[in-house]
Protein backbone atom coordinates (compact mmCIF):
# COMPACT_ATOMS: atom_id res chain seq x y z
CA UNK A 1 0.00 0.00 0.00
CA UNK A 2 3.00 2.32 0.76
CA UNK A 3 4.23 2.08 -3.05
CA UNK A 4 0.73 2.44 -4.50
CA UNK A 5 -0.07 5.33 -2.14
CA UNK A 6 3.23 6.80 -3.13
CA UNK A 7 2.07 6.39 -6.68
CA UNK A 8 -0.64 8.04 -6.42
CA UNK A 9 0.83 11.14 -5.08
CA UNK A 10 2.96 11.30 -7.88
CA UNK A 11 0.71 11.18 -9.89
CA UNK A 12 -1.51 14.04 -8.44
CA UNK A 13 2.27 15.62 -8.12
CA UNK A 14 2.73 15.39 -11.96
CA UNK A 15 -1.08 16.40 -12.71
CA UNK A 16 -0.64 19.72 -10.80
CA UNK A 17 2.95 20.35 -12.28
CA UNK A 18 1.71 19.56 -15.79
CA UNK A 19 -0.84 22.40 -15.37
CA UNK A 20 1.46 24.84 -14.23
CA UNK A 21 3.87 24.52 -16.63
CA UNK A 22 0.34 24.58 -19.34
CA UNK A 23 -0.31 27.55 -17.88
CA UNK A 24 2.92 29.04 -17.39
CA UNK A 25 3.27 28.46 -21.21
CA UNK A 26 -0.40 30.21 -21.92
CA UNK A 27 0.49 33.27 -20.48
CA UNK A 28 3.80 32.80 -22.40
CA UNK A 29 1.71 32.57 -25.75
CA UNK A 30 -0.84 35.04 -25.15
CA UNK A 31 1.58 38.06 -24.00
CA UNK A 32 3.86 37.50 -27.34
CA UNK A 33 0.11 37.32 -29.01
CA UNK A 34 -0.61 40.91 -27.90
CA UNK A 35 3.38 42.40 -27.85
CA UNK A 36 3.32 41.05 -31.74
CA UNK A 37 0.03 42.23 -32.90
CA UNK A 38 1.09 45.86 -31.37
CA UNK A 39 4.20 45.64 -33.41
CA UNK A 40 2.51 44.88 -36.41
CA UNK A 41 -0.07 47.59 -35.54
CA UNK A 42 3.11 50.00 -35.02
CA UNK A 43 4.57 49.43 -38.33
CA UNK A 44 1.00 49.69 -40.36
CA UNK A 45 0.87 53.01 -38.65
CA UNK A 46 3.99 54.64 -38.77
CA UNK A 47 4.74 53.42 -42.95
CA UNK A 48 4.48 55.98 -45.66
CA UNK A 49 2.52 54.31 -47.63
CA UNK A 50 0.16 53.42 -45.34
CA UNK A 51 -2.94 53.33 -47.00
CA UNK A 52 -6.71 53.92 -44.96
CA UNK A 53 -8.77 50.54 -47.18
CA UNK A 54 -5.42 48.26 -46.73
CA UNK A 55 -5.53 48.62 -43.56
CA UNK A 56 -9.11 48.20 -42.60
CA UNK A 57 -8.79 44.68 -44.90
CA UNK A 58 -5.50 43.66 -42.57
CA UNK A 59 -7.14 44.12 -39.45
CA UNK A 60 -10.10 41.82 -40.89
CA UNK A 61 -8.41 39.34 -42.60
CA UNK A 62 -4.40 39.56 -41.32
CA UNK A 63 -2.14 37.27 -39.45
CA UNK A 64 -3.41 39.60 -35.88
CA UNK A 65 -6.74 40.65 -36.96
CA UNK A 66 -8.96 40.51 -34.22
CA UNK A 67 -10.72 37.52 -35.57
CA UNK A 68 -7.70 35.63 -35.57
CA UNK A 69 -6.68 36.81 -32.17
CA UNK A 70 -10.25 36.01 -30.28
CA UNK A 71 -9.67 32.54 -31.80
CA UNK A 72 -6.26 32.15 -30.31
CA UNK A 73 -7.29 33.43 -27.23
CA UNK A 74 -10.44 30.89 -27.11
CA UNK A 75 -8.05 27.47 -28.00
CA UNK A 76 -5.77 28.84 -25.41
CA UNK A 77 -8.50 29.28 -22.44
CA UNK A 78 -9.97 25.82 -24.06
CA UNK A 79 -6.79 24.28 -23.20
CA UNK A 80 -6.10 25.51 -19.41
CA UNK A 81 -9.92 24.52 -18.95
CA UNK A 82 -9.36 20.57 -20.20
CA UNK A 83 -5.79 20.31 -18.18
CA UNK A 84 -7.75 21.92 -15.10
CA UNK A 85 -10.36 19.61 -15.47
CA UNK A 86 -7.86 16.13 -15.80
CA UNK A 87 -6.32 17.42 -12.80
CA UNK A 88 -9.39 17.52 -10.90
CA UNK A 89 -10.30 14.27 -12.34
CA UNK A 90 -6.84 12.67 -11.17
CA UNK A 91 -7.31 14.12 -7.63
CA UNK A 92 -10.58 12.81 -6.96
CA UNK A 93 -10.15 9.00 -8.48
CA UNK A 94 -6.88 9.28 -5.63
CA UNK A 95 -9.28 10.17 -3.06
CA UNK A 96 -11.95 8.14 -3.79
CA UNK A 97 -9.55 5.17 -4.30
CA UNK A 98 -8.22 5.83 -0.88
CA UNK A 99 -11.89 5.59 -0.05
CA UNK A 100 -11.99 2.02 -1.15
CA UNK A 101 -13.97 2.56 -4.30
CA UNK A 102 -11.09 0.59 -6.13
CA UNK A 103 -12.68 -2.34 -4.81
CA UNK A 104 -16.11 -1.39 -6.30
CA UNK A 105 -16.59 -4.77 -8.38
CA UNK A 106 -14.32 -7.35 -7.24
CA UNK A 107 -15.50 -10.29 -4.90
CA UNK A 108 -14.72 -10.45 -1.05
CA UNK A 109 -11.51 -13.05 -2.38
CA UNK A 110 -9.91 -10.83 -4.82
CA UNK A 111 -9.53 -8.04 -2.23
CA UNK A 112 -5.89 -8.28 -1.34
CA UNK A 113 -5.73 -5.45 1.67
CA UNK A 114 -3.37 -6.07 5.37
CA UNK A 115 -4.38 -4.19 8.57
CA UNK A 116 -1.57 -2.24 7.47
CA UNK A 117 -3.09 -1.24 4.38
CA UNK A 118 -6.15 -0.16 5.45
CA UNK A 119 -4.78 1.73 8.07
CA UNK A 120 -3.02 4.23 5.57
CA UNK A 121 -5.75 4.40 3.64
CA UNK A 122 -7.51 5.88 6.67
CA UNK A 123 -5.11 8.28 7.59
CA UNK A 124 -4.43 9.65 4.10
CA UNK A 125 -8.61 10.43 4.15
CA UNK A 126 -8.37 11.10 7.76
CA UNK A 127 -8.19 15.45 8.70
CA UNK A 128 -4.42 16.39 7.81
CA UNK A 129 -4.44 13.26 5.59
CA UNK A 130 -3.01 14.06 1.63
CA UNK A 131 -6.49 12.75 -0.22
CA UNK A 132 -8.77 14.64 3.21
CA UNK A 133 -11.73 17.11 2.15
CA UNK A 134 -9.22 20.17 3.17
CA UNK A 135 -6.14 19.05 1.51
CA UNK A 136 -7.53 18.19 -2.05
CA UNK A 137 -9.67 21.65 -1.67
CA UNK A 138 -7.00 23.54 -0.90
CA UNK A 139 -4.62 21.66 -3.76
CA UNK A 140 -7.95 22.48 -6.64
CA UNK A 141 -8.34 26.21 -5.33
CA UNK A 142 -4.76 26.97 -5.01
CA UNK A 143 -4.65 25.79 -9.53
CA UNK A 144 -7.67 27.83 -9.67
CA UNK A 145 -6.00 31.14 -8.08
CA UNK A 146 -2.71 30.39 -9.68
CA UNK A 147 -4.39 30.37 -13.14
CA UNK A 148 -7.05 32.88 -12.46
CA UNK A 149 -3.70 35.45 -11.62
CA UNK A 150 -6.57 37.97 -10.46
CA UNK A 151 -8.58 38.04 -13.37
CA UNK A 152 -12.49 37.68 -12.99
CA UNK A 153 -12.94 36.48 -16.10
CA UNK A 154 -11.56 33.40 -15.99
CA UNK A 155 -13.64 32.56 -13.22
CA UNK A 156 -16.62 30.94 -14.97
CA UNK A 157 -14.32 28.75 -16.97
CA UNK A 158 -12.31 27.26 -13.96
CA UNK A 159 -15.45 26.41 -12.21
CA UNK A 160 -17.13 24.52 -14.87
CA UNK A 161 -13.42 22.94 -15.35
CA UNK A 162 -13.89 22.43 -11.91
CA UNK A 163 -17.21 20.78 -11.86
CA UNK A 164 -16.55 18.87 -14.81
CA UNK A 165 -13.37 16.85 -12.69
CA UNK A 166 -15.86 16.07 -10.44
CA UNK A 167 -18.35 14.57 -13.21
CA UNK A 168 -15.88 13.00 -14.89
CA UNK A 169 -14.18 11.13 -11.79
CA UNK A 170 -17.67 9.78 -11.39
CA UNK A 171 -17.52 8.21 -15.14
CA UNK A 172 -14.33 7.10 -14.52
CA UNK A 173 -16.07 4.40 -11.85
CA UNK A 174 -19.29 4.33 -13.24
CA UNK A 175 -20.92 6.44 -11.72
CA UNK A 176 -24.25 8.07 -12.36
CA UNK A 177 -22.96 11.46 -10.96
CA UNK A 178 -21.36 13.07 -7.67
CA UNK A 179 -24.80 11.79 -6.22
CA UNK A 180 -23.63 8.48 -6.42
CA UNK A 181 -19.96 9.20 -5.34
CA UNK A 182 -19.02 8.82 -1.27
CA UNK A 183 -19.34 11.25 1.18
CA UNK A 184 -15.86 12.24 1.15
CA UNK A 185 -16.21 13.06 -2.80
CA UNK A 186 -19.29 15.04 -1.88
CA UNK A 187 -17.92 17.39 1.13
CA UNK A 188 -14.89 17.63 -1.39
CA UNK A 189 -17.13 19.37 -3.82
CA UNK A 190 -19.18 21.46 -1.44
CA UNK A 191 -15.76 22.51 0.12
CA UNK A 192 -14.47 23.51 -3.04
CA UNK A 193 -17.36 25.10 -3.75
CA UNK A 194 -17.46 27.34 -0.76
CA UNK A 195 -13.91 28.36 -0.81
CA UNK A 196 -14.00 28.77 -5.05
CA UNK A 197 -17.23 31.31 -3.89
CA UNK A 198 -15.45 33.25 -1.39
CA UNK A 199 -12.33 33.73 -3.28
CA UNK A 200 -15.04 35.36 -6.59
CA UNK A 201 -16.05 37.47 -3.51
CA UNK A 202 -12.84 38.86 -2.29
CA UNK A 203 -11.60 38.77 -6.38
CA UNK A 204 -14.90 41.12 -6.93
CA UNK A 205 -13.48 43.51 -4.04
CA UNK A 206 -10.32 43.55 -5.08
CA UNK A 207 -11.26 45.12 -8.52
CA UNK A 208 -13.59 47.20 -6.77
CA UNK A 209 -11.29 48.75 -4.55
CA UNK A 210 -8.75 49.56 -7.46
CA UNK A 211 -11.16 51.23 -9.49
């Protein structure tokens, strides 16, 4: 149990890595985005023989035309949304594992588990446990606020990322739904919930207070 519990922290490990370093690199992509379509803007401006109808068809139809652009910006958002989700996903099929919803279909024989195992199962779902209801909220909401870097409009797009990890963990073990998840899944969600509410509270106050 000590291996596979190690395993699975990797894994969670890697999952949250991975979307840092997505994230890291969509930031990367959308500043040189905007710093190269402002070049390109610069130039068109400042050359003699700038001409009023060309440039009305370039910023239509050219390489940073603001079609283009939104498009960009959409595929990139699309992207931190799915590797938000899997990363939700891959936390909660740890924690439910822990649970002992691995077992879900095998007979009372095949279940291979020492005192020892079950044990640190326990204490990993236990309070102060690595798969407990405050340690996977906090992992999710501290992505969420990483990614979110203060700006309210990503909000709506990490929680239905959010929600989604939760729906799709469910598939993942046949599930109808969170309904039909355990109770650690469920005060997981509502935790995460709570805390992803509070933080579009104190996000709404901050841009309140600047303005």
């Amino acid at each position: 149990m000590e291996m596979n519990n190690l395993s699975s922290i990797n894994n969670a490990a890697n999952a949250m890595q991975n979307l840092k370093v997505q994230n890291a690199v969509a930031d990367y992509k959308l500043n040189k985005l905007s710093k190269d379509a402002e070049k390109e803007t610069d130039a068109v401006k400042s050359s003699d023989a700038f001409n009023k109808e060309e440039q009305a068809v370039s910023s239509e139809t050219g390489i940073y035309s603001k079609e283009s652009i939104q498009k960009t910006v959409e595929e990139i958002e699309e992207q931190r949304k799915s590797a938000m989700s899997n990363m939700v996903r891959e936390m909660l099929g740890q924690q439910a594992k822990a649970k002992g919803m691995d077992y879900i279909g095998l007979k009372p024989e095949q279940i291979v588990a020492s005192a020892e195992d079950i044990e640190e199962a326990k204490a990993s779902i236990s309070e102060g446990g690595y798969w407990s209801v405050d340690a996977v909220a906090g992992r999710i909401m501290d992505m969420a606020e990483l990614i979110a870097n203060g700006d309210s409009s990503k909000l709506s797009m990490l929680k239905d990322a959010i929600i989604q990890g939760f729906g799709n963990a469910a598939k993942d073990f046949g599930r109808d739904g969170l309904d039909d998840m355990p109770d650690i899944t469920k005060e997981t969600y509502n935790e995460v919930m709570r805390r992803f509410d509070e933080f579009e509270k104190n996000l709404a106050g901050t841009a309140v207070e600047e303005e």
